[in-house]
C-alpha atoms as a PDB file:
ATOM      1  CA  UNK A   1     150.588 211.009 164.420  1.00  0.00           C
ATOM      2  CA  UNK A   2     148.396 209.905 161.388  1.00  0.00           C
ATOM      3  CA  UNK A   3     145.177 209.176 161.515  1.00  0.00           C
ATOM      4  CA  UNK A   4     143.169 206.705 160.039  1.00  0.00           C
ATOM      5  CA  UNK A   5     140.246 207.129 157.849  1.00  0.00           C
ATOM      6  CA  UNK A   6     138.283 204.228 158.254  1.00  0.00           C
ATOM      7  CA  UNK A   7     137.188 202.083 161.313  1.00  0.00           C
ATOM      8  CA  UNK A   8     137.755 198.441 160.045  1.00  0.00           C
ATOM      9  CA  UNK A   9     136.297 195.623 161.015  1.00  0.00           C
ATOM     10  CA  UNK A  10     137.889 192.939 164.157  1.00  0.00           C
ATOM     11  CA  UNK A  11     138.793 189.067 162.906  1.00  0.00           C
ATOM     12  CA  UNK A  12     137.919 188.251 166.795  1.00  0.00           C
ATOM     13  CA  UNK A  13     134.730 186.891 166.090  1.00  0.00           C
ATOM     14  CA  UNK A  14     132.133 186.377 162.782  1.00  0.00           C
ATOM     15  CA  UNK A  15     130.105 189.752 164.322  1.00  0.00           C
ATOM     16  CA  UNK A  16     132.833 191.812 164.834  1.00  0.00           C
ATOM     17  CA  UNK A  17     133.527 190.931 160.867  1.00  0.00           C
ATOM     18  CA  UNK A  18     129.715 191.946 160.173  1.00  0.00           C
ATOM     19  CA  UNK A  19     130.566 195.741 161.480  1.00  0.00           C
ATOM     20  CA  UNK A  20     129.941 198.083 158.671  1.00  0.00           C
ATOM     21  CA  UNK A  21     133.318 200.119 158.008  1.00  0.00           C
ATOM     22  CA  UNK A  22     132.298 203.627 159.200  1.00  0.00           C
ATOM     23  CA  UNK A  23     134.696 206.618 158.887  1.00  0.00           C
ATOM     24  CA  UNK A  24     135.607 207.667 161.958  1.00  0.00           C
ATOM     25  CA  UNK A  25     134.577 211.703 160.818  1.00  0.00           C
ATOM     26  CA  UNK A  26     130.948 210.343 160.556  1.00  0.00           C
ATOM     27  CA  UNK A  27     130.847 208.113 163.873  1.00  0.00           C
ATOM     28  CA  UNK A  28     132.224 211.085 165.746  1.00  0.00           C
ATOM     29  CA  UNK A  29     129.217 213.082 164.200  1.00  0.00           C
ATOM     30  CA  UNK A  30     126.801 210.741 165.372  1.00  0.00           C
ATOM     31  CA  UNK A  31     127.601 210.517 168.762  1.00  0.00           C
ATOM     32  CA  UNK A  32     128.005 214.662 168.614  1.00  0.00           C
ATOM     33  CA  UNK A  33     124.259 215.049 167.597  1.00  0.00           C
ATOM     34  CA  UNK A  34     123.334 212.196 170.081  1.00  0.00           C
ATOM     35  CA  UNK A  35     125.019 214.777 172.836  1.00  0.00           C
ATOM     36  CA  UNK A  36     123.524 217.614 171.607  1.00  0.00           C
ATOM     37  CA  UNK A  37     120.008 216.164 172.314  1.00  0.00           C
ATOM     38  CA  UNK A  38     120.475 216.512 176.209  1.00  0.00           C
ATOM     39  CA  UNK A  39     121.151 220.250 176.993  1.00  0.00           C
ATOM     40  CA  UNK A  40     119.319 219.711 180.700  1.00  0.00           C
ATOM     41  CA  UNK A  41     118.630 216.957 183.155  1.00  0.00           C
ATOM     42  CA  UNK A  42     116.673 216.390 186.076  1.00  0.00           C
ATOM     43  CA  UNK A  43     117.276 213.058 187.913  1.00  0.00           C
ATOM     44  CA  UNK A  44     116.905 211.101 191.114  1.00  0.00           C
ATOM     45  CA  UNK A  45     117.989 207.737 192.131  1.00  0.00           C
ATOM     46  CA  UNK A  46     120.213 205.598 194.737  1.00  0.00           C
ATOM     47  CA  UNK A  47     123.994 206.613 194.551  1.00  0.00           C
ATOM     48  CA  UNK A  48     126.649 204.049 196.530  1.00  0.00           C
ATOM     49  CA  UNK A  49     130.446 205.531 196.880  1.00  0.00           C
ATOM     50  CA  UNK A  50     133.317 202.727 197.872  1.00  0.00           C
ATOM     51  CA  UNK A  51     136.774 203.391 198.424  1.00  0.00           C
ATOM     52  CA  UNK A  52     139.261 202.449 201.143  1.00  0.00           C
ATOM     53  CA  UNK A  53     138.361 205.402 203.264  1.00  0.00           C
ATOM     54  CA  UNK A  54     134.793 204.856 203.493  1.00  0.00           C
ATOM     55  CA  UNK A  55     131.543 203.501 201.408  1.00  0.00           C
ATOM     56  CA  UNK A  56     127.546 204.337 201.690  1.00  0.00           C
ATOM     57  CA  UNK A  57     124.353 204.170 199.982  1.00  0.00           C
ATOM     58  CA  UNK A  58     122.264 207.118 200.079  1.00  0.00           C
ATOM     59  CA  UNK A  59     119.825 209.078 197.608  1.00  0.00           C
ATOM     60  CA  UNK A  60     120.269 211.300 195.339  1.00  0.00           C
ATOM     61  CA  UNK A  61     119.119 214.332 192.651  1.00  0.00           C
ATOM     62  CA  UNK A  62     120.812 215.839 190.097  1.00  0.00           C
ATOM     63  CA  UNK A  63     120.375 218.748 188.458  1.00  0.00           C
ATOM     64  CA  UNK A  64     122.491 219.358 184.994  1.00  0.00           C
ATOM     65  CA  UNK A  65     122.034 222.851 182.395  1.00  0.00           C
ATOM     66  CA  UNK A  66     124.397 222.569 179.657  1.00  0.00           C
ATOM     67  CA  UNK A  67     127.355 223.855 179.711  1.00  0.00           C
ATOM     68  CA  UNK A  68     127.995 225.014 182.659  1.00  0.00           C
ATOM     69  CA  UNK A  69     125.725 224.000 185.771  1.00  0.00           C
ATOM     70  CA  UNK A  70     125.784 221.115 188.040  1.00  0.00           C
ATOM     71  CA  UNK A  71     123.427 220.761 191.336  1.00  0.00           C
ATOM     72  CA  UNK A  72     124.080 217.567 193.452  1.00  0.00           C
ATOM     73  CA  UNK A  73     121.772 216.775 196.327  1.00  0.00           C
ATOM     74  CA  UNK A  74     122.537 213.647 198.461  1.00  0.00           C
ATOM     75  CA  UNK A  75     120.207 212.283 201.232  1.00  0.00           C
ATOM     76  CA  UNK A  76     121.351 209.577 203.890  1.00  0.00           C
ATOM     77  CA  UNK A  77     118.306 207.281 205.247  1.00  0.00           C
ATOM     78  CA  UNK A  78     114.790 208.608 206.396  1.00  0.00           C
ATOM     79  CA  UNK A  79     115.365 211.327 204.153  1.00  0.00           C
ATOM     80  CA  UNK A  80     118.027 212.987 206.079  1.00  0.00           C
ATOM     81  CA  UNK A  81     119.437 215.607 203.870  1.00  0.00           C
ATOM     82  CA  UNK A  82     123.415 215.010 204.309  1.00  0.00           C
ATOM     83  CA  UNK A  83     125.115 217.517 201.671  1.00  0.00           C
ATOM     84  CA  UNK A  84     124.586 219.411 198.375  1.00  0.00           C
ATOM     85  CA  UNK A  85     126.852 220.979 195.689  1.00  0.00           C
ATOM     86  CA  UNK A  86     126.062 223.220 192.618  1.00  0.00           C
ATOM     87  CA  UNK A  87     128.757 222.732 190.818  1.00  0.00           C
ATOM     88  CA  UNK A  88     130.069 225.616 187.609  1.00  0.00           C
ATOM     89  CA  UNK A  89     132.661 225.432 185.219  1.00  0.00           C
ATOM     90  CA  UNK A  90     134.105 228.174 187.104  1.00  0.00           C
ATOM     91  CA  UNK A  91     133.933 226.984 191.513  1.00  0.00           C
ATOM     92  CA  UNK A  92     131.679 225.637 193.955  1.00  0.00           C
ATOM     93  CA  UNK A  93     129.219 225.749 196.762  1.00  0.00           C
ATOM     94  CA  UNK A  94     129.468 222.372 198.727  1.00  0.00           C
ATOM     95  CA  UNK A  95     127.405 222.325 202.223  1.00  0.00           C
ATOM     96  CA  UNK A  96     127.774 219.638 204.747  1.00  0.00           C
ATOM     97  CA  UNK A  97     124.480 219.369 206.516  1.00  0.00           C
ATOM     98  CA  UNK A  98     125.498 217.529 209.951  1.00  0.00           C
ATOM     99  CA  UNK A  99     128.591 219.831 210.293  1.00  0.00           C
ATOM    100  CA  UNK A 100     126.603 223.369 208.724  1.00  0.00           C
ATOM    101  CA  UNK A 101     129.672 223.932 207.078  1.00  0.00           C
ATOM    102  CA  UNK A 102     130.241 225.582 203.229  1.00  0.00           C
ATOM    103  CA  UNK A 103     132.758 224.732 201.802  1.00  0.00           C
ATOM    104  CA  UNK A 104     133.848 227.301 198.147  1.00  0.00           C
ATOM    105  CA  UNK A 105     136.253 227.333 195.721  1.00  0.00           C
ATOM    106  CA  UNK A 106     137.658 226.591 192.267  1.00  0.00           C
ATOM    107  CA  UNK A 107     135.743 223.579 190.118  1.00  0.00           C
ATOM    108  CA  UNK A 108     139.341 221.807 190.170  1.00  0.00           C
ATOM    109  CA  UNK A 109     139.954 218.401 189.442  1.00  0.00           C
ATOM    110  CA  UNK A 110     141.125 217.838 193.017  1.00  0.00           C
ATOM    111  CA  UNK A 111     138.609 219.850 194.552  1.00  0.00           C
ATOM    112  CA  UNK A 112     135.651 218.050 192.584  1.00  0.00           C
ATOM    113  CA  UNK A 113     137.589 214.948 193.589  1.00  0.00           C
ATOM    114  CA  UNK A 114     137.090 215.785 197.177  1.00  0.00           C
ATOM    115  CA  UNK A 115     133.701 217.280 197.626  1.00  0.00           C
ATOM    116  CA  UNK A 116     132.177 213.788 195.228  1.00  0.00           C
ATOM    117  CA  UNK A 117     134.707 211.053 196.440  1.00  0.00           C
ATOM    118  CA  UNK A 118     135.881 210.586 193.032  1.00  0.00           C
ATOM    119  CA  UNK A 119     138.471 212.110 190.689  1.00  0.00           C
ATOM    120  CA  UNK A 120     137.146 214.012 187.474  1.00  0.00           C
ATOM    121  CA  UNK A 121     137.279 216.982 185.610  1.00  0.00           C
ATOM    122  CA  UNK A 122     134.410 219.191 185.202  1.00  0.00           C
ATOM    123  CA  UNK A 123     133.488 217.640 181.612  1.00  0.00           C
ATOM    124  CA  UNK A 124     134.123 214.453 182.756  1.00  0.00           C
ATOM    125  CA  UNK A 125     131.427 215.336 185.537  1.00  0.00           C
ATOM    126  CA  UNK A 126     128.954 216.406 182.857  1.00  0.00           C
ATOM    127  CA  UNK A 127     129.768 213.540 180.615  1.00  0.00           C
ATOM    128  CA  UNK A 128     129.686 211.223 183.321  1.00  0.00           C
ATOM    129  CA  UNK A 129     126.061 211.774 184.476  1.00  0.00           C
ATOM    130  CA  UNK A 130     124.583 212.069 181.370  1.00  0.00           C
ATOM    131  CA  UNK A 131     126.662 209.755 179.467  1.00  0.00           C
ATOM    132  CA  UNK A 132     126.549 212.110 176.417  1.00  0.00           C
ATOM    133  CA  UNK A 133     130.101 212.870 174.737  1.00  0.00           C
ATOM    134  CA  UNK A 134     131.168 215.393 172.228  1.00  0.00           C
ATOM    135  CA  UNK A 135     134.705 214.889 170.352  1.00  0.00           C
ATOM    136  CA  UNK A 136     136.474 217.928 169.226  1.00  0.00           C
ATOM    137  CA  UNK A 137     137.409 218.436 165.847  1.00  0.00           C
ATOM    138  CA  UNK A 138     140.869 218.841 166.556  1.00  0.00           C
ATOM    139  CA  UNK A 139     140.644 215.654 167.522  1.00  0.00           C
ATOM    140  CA  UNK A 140     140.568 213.933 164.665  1.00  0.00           C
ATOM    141  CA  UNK A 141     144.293 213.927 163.208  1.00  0.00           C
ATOM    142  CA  UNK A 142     145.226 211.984 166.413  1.00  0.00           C
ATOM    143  CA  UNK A 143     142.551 209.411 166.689  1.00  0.00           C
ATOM    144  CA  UNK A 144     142.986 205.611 166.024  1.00  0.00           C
ATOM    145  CA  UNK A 145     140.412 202.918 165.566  1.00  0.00           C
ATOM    146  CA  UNK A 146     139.417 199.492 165.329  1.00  0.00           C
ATOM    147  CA  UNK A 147     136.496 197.449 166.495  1.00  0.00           C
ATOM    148  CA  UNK A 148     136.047 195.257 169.649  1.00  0.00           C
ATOM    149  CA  UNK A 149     133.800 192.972 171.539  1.00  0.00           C
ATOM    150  CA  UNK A 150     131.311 193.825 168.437  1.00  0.00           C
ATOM    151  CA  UNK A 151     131.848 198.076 169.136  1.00  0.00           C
ATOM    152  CA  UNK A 152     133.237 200.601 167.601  1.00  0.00           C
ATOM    153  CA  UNK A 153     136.545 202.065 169.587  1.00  0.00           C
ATOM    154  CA  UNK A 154     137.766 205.429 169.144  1.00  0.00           C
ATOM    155  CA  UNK A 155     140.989 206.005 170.743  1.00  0.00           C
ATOM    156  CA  UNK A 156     142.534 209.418 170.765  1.00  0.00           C
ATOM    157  CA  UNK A 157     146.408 209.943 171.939  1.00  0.00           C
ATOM    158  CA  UNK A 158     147.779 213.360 173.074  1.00  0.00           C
ATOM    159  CA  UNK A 159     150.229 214.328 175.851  1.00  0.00           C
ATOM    160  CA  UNK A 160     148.290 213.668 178.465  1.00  0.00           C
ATOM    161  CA  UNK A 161     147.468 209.952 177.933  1.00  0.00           C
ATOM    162  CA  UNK A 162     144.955 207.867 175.782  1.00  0.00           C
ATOM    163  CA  UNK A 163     141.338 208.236 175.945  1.00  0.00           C
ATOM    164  CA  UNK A 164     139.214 205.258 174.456  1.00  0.00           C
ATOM    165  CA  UNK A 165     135.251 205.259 174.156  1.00  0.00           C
ATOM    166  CA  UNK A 166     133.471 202.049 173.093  1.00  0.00           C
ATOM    167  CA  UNK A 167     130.511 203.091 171.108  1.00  0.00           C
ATOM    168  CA  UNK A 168     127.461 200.877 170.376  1.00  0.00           C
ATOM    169  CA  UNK A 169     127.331 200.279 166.531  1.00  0.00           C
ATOM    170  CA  UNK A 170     123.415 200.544 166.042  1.00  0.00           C
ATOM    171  CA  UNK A 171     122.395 203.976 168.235  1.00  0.00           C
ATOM    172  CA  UNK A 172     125.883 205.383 168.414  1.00  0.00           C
ATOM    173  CA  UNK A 173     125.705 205.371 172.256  1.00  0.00           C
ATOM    174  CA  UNK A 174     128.988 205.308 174.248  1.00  0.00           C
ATOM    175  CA  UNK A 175     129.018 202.184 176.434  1.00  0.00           C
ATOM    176  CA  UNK A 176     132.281 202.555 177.982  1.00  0.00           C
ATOM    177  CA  UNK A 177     135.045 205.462 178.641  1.00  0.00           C
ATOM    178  CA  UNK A 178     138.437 204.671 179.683  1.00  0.00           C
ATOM    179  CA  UNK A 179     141.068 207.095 180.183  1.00  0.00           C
ATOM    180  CA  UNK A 180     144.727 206.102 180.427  1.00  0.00           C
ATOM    181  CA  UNK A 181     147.953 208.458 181.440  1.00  0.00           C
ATOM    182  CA  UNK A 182     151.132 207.681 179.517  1.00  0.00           C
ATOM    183  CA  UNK A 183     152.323 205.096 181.597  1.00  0.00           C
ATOM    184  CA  UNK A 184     148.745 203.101 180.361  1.00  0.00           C
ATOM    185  CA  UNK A 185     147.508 203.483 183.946  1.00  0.00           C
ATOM    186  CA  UNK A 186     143.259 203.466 183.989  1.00  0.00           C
ATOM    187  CA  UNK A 187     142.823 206.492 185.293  1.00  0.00           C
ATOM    188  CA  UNK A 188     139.380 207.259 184.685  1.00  0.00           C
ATOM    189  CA  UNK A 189     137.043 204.199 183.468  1.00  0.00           C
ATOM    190  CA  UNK A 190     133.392 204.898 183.128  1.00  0.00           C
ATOM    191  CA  UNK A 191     130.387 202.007 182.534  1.00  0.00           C
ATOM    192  CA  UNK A 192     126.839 202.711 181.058  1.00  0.00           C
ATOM    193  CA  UNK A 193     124.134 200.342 180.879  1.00  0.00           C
ATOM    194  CA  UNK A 194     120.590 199.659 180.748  1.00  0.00           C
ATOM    195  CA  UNK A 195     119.637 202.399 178.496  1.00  0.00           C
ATOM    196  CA  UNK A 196     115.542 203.111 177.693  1.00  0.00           C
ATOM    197  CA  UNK A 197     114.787 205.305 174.695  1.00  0.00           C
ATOM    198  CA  UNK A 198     112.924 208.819 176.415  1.00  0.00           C
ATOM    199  CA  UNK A 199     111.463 211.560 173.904  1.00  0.00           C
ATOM    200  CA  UNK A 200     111.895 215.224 173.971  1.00  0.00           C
ATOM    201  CA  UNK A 201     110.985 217.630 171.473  1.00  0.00           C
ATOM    202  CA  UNK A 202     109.912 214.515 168.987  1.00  0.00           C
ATOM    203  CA  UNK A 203     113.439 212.942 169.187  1.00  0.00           C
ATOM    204  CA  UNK A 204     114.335 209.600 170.846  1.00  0.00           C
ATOM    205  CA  UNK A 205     117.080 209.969 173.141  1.00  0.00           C
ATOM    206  CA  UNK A 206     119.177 206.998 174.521  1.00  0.00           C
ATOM    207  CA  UNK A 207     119.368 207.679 178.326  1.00  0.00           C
ATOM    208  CA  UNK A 208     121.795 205.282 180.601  1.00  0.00           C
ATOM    209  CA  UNK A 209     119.973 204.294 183.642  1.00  0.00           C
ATOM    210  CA  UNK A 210     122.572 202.845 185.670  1.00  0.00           C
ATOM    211  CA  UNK A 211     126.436 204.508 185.171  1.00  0.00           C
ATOM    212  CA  UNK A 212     129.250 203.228 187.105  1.00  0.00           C
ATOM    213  CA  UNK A 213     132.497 205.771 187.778  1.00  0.00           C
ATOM    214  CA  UNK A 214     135.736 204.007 188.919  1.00  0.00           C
ATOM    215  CA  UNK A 215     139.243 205.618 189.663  1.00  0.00           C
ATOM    216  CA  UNK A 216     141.272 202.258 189.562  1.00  0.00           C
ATOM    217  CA  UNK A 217     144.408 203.794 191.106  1.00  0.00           C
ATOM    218  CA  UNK A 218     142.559 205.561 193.977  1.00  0.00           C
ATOM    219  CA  UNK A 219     140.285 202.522 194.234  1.00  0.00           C
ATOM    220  CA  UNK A 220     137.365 204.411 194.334  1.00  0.00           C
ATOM    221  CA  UNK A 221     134.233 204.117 192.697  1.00  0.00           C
ATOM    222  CA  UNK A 222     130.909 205.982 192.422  1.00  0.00           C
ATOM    223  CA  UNK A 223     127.374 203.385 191.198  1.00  0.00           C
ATOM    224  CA  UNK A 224     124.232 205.387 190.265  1.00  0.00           C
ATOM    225  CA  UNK A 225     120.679 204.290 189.452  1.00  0.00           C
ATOM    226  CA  UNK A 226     118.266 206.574 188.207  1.00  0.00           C
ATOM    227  CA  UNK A 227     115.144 205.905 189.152  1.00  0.00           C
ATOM    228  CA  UNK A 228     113.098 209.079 187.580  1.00  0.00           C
ATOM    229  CA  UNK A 229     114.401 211.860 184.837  1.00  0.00           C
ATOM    230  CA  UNK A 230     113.014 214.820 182.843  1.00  0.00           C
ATOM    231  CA  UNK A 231     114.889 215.532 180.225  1.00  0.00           C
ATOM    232  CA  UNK A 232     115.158 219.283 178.703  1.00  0.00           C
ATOM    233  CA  UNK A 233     112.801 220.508 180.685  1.00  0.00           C
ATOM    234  CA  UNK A 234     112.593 224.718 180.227  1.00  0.00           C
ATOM    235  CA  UNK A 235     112.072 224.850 183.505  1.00  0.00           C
ATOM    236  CA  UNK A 236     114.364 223.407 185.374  1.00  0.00           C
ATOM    237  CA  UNK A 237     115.899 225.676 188.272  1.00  0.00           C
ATOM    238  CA  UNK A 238     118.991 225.735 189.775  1.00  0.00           C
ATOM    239  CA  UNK A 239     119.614 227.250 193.062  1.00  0.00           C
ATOM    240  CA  UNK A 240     121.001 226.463 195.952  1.00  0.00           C
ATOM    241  CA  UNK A 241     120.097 227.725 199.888  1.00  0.00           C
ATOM    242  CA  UNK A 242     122.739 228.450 202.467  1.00  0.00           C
ATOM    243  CA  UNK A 243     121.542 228.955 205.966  1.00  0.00           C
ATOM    244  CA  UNK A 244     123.588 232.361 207.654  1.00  0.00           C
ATOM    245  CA  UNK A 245     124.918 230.201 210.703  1.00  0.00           C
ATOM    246  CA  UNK A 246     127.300 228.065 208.957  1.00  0.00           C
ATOM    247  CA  UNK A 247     130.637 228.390 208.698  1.00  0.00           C
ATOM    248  CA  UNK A 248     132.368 228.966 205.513  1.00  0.00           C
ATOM    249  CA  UNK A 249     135.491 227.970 204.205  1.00  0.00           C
ATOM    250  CA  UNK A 250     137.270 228.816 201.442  1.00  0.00           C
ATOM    251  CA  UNK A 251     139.946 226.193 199.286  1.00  0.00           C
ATOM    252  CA  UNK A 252     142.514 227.332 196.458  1.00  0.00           C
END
């Protein structure tokens, strides 16, 4: 597949036609060292699931260390702790509350799927609460681009589908992620929005306040508010408490 080495600008509108030609090499680089600002999070905020099985509203904390760690607290009303998950590139610890059940096994796509009520890979997990992104270099050769709705749109083709990320021409934040399989089925489509500018270690970063996770084919979907973050904080903690009474299960 050959790539291109220019992003060019839409005829869809007079600001589409404003959008500076960029090579693709040096937006890619820009949204890189935009990820590699966040390396931990800290978060809390309201979190709604809706899908045909069932839908809620409950709170939420999140705790994220790059690369690797993922600790998901969720609370029902008056603060009634319902279930938490740490989360590693490698399994999981999920434990129901009301039942006193743990639940272990393999950070799968299915089993993530299951334990959050929405499809996604471990990255995409990462990715998806901190809406930070970081494109390969192997990428490259198989990228396309072109401009829309007055963004930048990197689209990148390999045997597995088409992923496209819609990237905000002044900051270089990603506003959108859409995955597609090879059929051009959304499989994965991923909103950010309301973005505030927070400091750490005398850089500005661009942190999405409200993110929105759908799985169109599944008809599921995931809406989260943050309401309160600390960003790279050295000491953020991870850990997670199991009582000995409950009952543990284990899933391939």
């Amino acid at each position: 597949m050959l790539s291109l080495p220019l992003i060019y600008a839409c005829t869809s509108s007079q600001q589409d036609e404003n959008l500076q030609k960029i090579p693709i090499k040096s937006i890619k680089e820009r949204v890189n060292s935009n990820s590699t600002l966040i390396q931990s999070l800290e978060a809390s905020g309201i979190i709604s699931f809706d899908s045909p099985d069932n839908s809620g509203t409950g709170d939420i904390e999140i705790k994220i260390k790059k690369p690797d760690s993922v600790y998901v607290k969720i609370g029902g009303p008056f603060g009634i702790s319902i279930a938490t998950a740490l989360i590693t590139r490698q399994d999981f610890i999920y434990y129901n509350v009301q039942e006193n059940k743990v639940i272990t096994g393999p950070s799968s796509e299915l089993n993530i799927g299951a334990i959050l009520r929405i499809k996604v890979t471990f990255d995409e997990l990462i990715n998806s609460f901190t809406g930070s992104f970081h494109f390969k270099d192997e990428s490259l050769d198989s990228t396309d681009a072109q401009c829309e709705n007055s963004m930048y749109v990197l689209q990148i083709n390999d045997a597995m589908g088409i992923e496209k990320y819609f990237i905000e021409p002044a900051k270089f934040t990603i506003q959108k992620y859409n995955m597609l399989d090879k059929d051009n089925k959304s499989k994965i489509e991923v909103g950010y929005s309301n973005y505030s500018a927070e400091q750490s270690n005398g850089k500005e970063i661009n942190f999405p306040n409200k993110i929105v996770i759908k799985n169109p084919e599944k008809q599921q979907a995931v809406y989260l508010d943050y309401d309160s973050k600390d960003i790279n904080n050295p000491e953020i903690s991870i850990t997670m408490k199991i009582p000995k009474s409950a009952k543990i299960i284990k899933w391939e």
